[in-house]
N, C-alpha and C. Protein backbone atom coordinates (compact mmCIF):
# COMPACT_ATOMS: atom_id res chain seq x y z
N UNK A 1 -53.70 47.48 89.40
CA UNK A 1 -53.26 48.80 88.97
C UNK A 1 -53.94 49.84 89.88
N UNK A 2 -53.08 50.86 90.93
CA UNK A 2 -53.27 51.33 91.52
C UNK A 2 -54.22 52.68 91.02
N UNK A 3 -54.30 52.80 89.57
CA UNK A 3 -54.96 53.71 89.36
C UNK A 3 -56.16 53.59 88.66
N UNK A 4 -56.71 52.16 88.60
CA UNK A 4 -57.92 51.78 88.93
C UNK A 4 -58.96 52.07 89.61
N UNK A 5 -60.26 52.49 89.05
CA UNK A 5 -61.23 52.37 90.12
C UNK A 5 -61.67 50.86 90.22
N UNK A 6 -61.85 50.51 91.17
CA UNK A 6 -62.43 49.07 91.31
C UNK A 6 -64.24 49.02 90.96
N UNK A 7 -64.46 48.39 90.47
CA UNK A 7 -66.01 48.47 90.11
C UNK A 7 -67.13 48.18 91.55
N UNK A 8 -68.39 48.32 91.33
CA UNK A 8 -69.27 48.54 92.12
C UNK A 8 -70.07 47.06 91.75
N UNK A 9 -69.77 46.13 92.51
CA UNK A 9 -69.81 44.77 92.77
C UNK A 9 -70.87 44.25 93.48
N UNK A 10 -71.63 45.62 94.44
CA UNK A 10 -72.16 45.19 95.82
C UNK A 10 -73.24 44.50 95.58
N UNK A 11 -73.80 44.28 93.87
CA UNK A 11 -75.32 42.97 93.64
C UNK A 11 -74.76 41.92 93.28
N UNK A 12 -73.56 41.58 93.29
CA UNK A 12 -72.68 40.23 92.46
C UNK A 12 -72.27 39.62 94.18
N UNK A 13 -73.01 38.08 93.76
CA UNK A 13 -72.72 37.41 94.95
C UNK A 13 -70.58 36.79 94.79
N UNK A 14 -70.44 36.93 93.80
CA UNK A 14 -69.21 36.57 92.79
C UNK A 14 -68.60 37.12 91.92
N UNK A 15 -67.42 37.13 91.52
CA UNK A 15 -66.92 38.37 90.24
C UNK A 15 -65.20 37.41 89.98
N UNK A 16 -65.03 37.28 89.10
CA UNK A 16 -63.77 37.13 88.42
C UNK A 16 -63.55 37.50 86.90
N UNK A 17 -62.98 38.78 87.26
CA UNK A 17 -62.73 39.34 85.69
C UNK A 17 -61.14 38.94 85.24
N UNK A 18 -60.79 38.22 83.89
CA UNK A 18 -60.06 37.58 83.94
C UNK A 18 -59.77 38.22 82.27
N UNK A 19 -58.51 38.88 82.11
CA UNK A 19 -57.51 38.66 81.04
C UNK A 19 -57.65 37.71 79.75
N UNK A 20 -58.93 37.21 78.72
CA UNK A 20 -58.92 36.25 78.28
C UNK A 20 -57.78 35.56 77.54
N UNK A 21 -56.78 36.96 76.96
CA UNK A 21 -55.42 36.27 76.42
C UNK A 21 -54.88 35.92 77.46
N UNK A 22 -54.02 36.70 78.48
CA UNK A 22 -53.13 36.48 79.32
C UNK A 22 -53.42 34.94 80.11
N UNK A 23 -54.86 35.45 80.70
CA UNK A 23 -55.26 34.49 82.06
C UNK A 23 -54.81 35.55 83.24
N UNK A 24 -54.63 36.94 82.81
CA UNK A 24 -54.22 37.73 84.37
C UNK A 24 -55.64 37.62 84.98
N UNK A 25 -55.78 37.95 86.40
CA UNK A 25 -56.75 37.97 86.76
C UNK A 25 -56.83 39.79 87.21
N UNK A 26 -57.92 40.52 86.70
CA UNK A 26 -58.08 41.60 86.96
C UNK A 26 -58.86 42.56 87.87
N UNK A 27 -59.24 41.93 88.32
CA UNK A 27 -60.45 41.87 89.89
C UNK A 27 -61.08 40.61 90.11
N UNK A 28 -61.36 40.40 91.18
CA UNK A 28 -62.09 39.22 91.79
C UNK A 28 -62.23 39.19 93.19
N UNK A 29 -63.28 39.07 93.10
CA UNK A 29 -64.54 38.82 94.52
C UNK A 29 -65.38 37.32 94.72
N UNK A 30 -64.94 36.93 95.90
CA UNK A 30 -65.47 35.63 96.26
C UNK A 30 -65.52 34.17 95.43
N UNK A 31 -64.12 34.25 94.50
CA UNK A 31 -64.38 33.87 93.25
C UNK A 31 -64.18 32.07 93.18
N UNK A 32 -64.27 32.26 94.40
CA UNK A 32 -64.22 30.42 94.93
C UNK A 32 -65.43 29.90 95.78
N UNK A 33 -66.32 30.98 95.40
CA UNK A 33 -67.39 30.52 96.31
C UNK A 33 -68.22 29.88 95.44
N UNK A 34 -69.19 29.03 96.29
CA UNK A 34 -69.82 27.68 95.70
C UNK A 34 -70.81 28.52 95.11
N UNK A 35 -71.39 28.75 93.84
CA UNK A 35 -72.48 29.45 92.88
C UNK A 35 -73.51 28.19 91.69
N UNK A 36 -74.70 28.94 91.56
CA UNK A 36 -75.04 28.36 90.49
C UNK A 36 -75.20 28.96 89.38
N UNK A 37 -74.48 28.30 88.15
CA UNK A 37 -74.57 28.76 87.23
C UNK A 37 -75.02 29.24 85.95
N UNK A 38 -76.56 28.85 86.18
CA UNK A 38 -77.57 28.95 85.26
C UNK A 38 -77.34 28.53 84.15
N UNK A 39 -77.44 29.77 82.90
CA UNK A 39 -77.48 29.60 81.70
C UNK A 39 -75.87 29.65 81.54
N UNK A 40 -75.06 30.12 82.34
CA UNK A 40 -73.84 29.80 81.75
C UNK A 40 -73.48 28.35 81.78
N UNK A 41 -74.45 27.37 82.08
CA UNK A 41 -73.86 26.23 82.09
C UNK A 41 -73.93 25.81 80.65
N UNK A 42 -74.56 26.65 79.52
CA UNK A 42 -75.08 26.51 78.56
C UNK A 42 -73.67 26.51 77.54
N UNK A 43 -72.63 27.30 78.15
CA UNK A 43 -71.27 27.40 77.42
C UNK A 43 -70.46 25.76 77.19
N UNK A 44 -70.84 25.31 78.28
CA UNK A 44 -70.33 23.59 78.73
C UNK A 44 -71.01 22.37 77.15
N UNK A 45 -72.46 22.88 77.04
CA UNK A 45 -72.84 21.89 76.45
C UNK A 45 -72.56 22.17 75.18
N UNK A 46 -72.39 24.32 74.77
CA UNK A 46 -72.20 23.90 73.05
C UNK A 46 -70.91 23.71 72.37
N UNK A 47 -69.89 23.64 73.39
CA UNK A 47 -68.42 23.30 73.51
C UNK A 47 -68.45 21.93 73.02
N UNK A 48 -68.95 21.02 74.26
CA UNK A 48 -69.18 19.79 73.59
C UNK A 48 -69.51 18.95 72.26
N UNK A 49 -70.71 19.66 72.00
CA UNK A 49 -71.43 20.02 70.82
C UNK A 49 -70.34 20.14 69.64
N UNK A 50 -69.50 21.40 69.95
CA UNK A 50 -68.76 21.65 68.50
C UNK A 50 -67.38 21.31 68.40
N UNK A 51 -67.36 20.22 69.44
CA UNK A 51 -65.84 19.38 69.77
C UNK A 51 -66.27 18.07 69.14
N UNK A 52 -67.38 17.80 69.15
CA UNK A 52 -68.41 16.55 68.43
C UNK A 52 -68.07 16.32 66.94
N UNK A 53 -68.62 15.27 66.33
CA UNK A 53 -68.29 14.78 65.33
C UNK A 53 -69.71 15.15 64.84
N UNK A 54 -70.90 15.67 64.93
CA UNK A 54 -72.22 15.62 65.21
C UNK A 54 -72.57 17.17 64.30
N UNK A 55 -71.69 17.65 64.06
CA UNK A 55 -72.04 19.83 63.68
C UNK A 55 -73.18 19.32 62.56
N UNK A 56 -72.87 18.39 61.48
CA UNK A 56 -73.10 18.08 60.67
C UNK A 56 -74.81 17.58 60.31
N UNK A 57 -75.27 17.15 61.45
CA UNK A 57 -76.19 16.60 61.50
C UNK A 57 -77.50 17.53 61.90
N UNK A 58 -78.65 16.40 61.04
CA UNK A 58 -79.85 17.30 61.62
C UNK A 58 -80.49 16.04 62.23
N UNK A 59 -81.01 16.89 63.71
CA UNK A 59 -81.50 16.31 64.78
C UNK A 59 -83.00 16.17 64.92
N UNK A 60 -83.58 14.91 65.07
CA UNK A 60 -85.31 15.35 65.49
C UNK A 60 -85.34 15.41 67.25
N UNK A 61 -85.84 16.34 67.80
CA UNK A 61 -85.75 16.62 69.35
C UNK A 61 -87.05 15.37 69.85
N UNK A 62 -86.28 14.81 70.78
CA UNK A 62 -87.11 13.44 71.29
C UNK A 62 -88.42 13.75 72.35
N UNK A 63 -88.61 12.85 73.06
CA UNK A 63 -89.25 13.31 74.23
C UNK A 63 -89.10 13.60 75.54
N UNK A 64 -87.36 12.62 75.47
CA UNK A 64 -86.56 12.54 76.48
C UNK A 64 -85.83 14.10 76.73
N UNK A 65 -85.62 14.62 75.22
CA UNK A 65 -84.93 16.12 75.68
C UNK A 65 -86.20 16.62 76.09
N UNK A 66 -87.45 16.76 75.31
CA UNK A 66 -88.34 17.98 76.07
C UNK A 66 -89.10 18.02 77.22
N UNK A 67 -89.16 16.54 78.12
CA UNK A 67 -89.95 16.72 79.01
C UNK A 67 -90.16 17.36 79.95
N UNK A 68 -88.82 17.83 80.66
CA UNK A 68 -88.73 18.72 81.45
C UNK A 68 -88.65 19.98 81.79
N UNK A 69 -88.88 20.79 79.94
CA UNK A 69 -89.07 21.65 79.61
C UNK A 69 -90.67 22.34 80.04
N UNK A 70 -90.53 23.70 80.81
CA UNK A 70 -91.59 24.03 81.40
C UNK A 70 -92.10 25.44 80.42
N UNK A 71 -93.54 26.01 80.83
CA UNK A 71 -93.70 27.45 80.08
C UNK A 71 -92.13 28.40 80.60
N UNK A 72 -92.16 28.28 81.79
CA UNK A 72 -91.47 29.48 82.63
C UNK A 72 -89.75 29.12 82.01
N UNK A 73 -89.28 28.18 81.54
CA UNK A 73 -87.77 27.99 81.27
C UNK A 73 -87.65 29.07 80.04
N UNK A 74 -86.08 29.35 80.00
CA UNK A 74 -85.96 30.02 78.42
C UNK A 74 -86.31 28.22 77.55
N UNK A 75 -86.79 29.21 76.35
CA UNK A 75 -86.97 28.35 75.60
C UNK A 75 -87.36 28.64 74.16
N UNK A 76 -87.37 27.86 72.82
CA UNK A 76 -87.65 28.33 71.79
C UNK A 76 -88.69 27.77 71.09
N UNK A 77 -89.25 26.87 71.93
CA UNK A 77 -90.34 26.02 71.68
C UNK A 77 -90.22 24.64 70.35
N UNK A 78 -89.22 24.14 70.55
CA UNK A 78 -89.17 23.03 70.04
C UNK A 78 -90.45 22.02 70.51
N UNK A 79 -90.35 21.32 69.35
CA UNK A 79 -92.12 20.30 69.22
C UNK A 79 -91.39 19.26 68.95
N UNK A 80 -91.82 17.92 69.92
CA UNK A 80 -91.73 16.54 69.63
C UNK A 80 -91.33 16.36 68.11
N UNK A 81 -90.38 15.76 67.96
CA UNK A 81 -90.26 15.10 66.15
C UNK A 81 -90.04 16.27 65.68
N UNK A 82 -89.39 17.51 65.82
CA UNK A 82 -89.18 18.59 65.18
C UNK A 82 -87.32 18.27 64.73
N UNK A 83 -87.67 18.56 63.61
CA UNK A 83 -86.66 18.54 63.08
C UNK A 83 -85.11 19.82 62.58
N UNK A 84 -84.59 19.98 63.43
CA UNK A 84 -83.53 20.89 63.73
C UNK A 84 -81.92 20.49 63.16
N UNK A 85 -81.37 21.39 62.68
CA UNK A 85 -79.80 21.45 62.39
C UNK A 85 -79.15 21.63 63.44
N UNK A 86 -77.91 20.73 63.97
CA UNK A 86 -77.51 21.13 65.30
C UNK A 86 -76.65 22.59 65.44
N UNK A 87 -76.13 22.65 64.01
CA UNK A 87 -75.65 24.18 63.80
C UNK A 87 -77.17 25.59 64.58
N UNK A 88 -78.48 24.91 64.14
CA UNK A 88 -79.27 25.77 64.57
C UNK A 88 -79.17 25.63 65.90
N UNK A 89 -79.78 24.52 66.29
CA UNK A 89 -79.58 24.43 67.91
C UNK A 89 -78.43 24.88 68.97
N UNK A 90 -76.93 24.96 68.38
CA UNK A 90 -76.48 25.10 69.22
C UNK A 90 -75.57 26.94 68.48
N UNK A 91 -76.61 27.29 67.59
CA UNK A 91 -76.56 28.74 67.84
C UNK A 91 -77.88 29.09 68.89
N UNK A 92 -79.12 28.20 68.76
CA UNK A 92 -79.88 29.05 69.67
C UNK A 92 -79.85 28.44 71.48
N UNK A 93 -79.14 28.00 71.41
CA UNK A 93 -78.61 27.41 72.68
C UNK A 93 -77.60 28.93 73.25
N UNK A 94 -76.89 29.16 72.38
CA UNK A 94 -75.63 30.46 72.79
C UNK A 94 -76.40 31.64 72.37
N UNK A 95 -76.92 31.60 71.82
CA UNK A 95 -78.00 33.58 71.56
C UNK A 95 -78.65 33.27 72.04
N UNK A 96 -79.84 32.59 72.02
CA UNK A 96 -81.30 32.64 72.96
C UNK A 96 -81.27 32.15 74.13
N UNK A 97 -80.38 31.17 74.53
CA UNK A 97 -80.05 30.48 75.68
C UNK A 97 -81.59 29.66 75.91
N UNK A 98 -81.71 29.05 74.92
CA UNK A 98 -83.10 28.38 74.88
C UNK A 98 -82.46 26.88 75.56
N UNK A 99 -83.35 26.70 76.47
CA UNK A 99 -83.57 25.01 77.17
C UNK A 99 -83.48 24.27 76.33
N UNK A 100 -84.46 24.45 75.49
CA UNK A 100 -84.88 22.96 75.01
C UNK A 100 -83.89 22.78 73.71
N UNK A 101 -83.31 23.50 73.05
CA UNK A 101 -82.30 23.59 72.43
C UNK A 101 -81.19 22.58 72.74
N UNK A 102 -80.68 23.53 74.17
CA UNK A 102 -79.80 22.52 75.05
C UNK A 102 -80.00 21.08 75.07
N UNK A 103 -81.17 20.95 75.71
CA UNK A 103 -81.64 19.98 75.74
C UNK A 103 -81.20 18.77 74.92
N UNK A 104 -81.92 18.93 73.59
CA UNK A 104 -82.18 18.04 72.31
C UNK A 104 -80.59 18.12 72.40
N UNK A 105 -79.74 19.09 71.94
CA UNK A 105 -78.34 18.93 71.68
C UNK A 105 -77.81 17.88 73.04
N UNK A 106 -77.63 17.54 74.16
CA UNK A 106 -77.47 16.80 75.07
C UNK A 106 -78.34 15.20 74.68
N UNK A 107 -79.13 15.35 74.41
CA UNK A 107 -79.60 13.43 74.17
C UNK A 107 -79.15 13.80 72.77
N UNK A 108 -78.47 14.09 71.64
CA UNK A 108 -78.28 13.73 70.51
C UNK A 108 -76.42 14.04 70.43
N UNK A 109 -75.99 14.33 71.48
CA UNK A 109 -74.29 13.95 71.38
C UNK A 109 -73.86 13.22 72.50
N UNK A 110 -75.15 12.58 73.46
CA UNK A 110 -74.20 11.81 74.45
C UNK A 110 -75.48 10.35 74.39
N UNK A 111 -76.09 10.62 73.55
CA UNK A 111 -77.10 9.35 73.59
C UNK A 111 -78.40 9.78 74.28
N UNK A 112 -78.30 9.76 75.57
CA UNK A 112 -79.15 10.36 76.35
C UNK A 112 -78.21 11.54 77.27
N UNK A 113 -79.67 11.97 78.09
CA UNK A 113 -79.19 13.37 79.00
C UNK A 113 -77.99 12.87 79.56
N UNK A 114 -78.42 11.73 80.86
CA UNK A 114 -77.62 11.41 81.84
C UNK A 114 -75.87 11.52 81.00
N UNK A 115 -75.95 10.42 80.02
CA UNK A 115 -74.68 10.25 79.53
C UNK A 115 -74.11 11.31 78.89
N UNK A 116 -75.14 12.38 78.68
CA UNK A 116 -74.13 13.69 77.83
C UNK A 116 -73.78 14.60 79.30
N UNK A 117 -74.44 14.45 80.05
CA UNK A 117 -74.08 15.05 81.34
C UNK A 117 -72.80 14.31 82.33
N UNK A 118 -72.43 13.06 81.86
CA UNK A 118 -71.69 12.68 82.42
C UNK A 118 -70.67 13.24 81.24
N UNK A 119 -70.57 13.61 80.35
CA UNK A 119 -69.09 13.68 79.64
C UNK A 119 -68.98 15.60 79.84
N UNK A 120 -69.97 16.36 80.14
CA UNK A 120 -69.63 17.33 80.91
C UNK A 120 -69.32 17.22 82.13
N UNK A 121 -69.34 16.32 83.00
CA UNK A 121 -68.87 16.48 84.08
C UNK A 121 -67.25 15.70 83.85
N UNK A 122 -66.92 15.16 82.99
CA UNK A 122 -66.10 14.86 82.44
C UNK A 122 -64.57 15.70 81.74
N UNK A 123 -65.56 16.65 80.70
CA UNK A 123 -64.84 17.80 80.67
C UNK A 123 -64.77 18.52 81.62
N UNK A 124 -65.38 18.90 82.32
CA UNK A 124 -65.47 20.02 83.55
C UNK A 124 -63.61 19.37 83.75
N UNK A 125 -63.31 17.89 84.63
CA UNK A 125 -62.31 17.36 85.16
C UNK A 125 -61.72 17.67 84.65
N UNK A 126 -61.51 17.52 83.37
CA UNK A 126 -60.05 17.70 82.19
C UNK A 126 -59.81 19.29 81.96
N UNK A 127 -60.62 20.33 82.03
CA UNK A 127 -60.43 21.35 82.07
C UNK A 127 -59.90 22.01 83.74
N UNK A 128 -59.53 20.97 84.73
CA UNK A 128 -59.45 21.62 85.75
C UNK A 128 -60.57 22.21 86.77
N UNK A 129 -61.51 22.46 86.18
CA UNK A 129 -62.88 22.78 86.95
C UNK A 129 -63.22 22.28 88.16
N UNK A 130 -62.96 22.75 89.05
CA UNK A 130 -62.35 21.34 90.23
C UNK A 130 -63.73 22.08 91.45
N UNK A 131 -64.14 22.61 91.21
CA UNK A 131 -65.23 22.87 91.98
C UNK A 131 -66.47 23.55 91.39
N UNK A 132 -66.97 22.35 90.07
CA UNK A 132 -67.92 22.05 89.77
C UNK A 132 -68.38 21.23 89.26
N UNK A 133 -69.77 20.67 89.20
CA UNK A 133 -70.57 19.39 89.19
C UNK A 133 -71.60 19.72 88.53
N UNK A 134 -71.95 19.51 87.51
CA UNK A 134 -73.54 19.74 86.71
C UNK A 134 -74.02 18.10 86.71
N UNK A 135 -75.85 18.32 86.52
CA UNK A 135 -76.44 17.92 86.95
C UNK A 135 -77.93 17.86 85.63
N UNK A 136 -77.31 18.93 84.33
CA UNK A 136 -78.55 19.18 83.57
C UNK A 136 -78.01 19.58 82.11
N UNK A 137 -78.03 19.65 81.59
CA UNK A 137 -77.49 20.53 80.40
C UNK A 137 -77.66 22.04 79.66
N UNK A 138 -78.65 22.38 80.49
CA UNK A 138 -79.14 23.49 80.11
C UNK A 138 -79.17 24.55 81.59
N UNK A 139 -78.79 24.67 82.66
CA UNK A 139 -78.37 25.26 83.73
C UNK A 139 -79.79 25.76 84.67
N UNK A 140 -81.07 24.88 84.70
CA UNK A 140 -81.78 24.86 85.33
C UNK A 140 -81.31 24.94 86.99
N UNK A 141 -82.06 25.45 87.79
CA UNK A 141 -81.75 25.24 89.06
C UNK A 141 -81.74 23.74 89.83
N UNK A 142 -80.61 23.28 90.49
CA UNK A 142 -80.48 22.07 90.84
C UNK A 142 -79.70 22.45 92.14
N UNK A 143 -79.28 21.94 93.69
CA UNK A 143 -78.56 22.31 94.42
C UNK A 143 -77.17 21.82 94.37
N UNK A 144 -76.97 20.33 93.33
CA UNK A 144 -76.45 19.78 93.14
C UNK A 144 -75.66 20.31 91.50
N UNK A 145 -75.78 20.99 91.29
CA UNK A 145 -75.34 21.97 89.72
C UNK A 145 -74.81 23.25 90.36
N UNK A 146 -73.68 23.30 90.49
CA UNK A 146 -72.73 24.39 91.08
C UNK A 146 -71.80 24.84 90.15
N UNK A 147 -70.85 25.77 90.47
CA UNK A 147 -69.78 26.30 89.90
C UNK A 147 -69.35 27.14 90.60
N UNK A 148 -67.81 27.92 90.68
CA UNK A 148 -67.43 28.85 90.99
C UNK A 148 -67.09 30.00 89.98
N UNK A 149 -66.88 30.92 90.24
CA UNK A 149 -66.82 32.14 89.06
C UNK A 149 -65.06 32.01 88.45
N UNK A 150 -64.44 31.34 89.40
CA UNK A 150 -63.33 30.88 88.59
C UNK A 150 -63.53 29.75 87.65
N UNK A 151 -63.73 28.89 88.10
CA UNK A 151 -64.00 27.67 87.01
C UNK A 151 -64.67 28.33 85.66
N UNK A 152 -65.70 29.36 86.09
CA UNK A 152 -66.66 29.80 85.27
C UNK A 152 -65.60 30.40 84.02
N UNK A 153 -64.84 30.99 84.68
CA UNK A 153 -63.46 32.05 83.94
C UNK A 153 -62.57 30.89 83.17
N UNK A 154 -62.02 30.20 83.32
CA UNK A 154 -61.16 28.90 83.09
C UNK A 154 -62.40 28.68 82.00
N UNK A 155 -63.62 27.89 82.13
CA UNK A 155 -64.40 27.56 81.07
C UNK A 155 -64.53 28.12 79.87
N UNK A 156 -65.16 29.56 79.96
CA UNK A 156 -65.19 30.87 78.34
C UNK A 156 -63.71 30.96 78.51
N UNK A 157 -62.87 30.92 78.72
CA UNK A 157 -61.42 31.37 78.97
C UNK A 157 -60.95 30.08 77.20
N UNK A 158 -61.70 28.86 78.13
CA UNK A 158 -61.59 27.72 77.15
C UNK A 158 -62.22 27.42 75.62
N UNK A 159 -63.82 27.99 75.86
CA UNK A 159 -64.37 27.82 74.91
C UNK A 159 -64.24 29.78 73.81
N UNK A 160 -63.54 30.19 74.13
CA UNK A 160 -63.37 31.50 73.26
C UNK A 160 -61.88 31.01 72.58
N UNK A 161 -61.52 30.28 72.83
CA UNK A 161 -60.36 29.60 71.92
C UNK A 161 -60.99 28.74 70.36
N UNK A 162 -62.17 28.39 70.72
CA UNK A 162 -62.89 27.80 69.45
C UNK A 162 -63.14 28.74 68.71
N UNK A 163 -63.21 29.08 67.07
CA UNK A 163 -63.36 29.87 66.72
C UNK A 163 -64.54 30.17 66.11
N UNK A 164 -65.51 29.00 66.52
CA UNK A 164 -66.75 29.10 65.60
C UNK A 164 -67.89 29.20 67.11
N UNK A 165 -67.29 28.93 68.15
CA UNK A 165 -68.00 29.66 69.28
C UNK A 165 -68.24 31.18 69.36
N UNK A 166 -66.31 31.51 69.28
CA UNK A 166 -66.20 33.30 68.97
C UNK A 166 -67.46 33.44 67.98
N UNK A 167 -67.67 32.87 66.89
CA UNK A 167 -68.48 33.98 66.02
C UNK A 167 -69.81 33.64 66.37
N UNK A 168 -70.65 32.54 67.07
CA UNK A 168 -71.57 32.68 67.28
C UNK A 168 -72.44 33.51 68.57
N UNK A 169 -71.25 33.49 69.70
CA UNK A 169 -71.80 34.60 70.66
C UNK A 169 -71.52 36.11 70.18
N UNK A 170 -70.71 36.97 69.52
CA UNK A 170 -71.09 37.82 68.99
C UNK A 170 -71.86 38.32 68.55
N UNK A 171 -72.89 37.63 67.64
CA UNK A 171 -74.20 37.25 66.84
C UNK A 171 -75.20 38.17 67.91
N UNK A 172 -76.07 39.28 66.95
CA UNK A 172 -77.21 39.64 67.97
C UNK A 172 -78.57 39.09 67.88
N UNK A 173 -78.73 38.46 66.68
CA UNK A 173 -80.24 37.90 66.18
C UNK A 173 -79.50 36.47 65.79
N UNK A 174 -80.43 35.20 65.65
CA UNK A 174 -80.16 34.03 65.06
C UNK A 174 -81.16 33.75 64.16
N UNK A 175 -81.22 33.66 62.85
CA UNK A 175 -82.44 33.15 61.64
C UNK A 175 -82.80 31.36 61.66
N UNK A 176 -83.66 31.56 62.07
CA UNK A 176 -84.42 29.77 61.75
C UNK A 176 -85.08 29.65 60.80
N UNK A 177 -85.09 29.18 59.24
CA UNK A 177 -86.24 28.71 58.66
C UNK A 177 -87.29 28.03 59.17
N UNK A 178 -88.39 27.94 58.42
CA UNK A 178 -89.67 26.91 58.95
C UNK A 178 -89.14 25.87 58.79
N UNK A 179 -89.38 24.84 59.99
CA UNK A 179 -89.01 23.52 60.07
C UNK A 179 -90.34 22.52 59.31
N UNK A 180 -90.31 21.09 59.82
CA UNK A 180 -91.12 20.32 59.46
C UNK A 180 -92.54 20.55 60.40
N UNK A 181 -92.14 21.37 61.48
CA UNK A 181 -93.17 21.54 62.76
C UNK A 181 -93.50 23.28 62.59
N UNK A 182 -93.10 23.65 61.80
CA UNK A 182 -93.21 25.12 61.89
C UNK A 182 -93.41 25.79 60.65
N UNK A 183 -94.46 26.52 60.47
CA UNK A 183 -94.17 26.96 58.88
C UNK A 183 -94.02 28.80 59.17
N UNK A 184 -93.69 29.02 60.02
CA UNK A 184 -93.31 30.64 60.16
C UNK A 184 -91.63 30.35 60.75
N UNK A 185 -90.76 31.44 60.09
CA UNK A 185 -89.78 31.78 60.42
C UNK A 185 -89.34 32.18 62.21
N UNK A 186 -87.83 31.80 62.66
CA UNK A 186 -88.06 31.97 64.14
C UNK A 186 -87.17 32.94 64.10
N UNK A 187 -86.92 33.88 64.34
CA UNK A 187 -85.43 35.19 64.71
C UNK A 187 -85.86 35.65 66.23
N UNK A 188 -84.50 35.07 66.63
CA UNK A 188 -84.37 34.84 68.24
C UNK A 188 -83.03 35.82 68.88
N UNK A 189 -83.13 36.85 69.08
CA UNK A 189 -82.42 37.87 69.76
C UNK A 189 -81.82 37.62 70.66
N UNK A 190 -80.47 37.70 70.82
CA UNK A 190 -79.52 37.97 72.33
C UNK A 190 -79.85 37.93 73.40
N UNK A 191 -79.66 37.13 74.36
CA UNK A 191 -79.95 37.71 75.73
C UNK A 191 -78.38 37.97 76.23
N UNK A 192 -78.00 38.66 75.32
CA UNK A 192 -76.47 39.01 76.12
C UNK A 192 -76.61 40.59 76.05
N UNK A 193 -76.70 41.52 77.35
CA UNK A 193 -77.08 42.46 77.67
C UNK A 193 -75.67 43.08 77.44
N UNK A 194 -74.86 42.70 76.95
CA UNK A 194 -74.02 43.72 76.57
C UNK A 194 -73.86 44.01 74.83
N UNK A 195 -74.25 42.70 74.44
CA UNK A 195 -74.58 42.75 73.01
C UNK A 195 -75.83 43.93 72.50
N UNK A 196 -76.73 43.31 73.37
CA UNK A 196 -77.96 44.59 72.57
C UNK A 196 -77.65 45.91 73.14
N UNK A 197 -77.10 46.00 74.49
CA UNK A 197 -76.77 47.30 74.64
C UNK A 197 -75.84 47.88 73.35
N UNK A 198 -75.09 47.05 73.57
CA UNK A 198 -74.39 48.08 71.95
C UNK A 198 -75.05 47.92 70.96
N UNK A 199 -75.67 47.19 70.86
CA UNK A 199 -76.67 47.56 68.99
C UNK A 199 -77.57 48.80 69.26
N UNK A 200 -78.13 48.69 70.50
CA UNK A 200 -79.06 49.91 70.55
C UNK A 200 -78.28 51.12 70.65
N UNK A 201 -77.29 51.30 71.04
CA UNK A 201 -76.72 51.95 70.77
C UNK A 201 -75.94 52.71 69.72
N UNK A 202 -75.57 51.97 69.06
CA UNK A 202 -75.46 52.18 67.91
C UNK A 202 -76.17 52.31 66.97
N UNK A 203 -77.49 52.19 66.98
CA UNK A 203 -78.89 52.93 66.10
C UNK A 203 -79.25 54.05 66.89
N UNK A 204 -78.72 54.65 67.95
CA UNK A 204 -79.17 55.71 68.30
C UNK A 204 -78.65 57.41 67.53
């Protein structure tokens, strides 16, 4: 639309803004270029997750999900043998974008990592995702864990069709009771900067 301003792009190595009903594509920059996708790889695993037969269940997080969990990762601090609802986990997987969340949810719907990472790379195929390859479940840096900002678009394009995804990324806070490892309450805030921008805004 010619009477568009085009947006100011020049810190985005990538951009595909995409129509979520239509699928029009409404600007896009470099949107086939090879990227990594961090925490959006995080959309991949709670898709899985709530395509699973598994919503139902409460999970104890192993050792196999937390080992690779560092201080510096997002994270919510899950403890060995902690005992979690995967409804919790894979809300604080999509609001907090916590690792180890990811994590535990990946060895408790594919067995282990490797094998829940192979049925995302799995879906990735069946969704068309044709130029990307994960490598983790939780979107740690890997050189080998790529995406393009289209695929990226095609993916939320996919998982905003679920309707219990829609209501959990909306969400600006997530409530945890005390677990078996925890006897204080956890409320874990958004890192979706367009979410708190509008709450703060709207208390202003």
């Amino acid at each position: 639309d010619a009477t568009l301003t085009a947006p100011d792009t020049s810190n985005a190595g990538a951009v595909h803004l995409m129509d979520m009903k239509s699928g029009r594509v409404i600007y896009s920059k470099n949107a086939d270029k090879k990227m990594y996708p961090a925490s959006t790889t995080k959309m991949m695993t709670a898709i899985l997750a709530l395509e699973s037969d598994k919503m139902g269940d409460t999970v104890t997080a192993t050792y196999e999900a937390l080992e690779s969990i560092t201080l510096e990762d997002s994270h919510m601090g899950i403890l060995i043998g902690e005992e979690l609802t995967m409804v919790d986990l894979v809300n604080s997987t999509l609001i907090y974008s916590a690792n180890d969340a990811a994590n535990v949810i990946g060895v408790h719907v594919g067995g282990t990592l490797p094998d829940f990472i192979d049925m995302m790379n799995a879906k990735a195929q069946e969704l068309g995702l044709t130029n990307t390859h994960f490598v983790n479940a939780c979107g740690v840096h890997d050189d080998d864990h790529y995406t393009t900002a289209t695929d990226l678009a095609k993916l939320a394009k996919y998982c905003m069709k679920n309707e219990t995804f829609r209501e959990i990324v909306k969400k600006t806070t997530y409530h945890i009771d005390p677990t078996n490892k925890y006897t204080q309450n956890r409320d874990l805030p958004t890192t979706n900067l367009f979410l708190s921008a509008a709450r703060s805004a709207h208390h202003v």
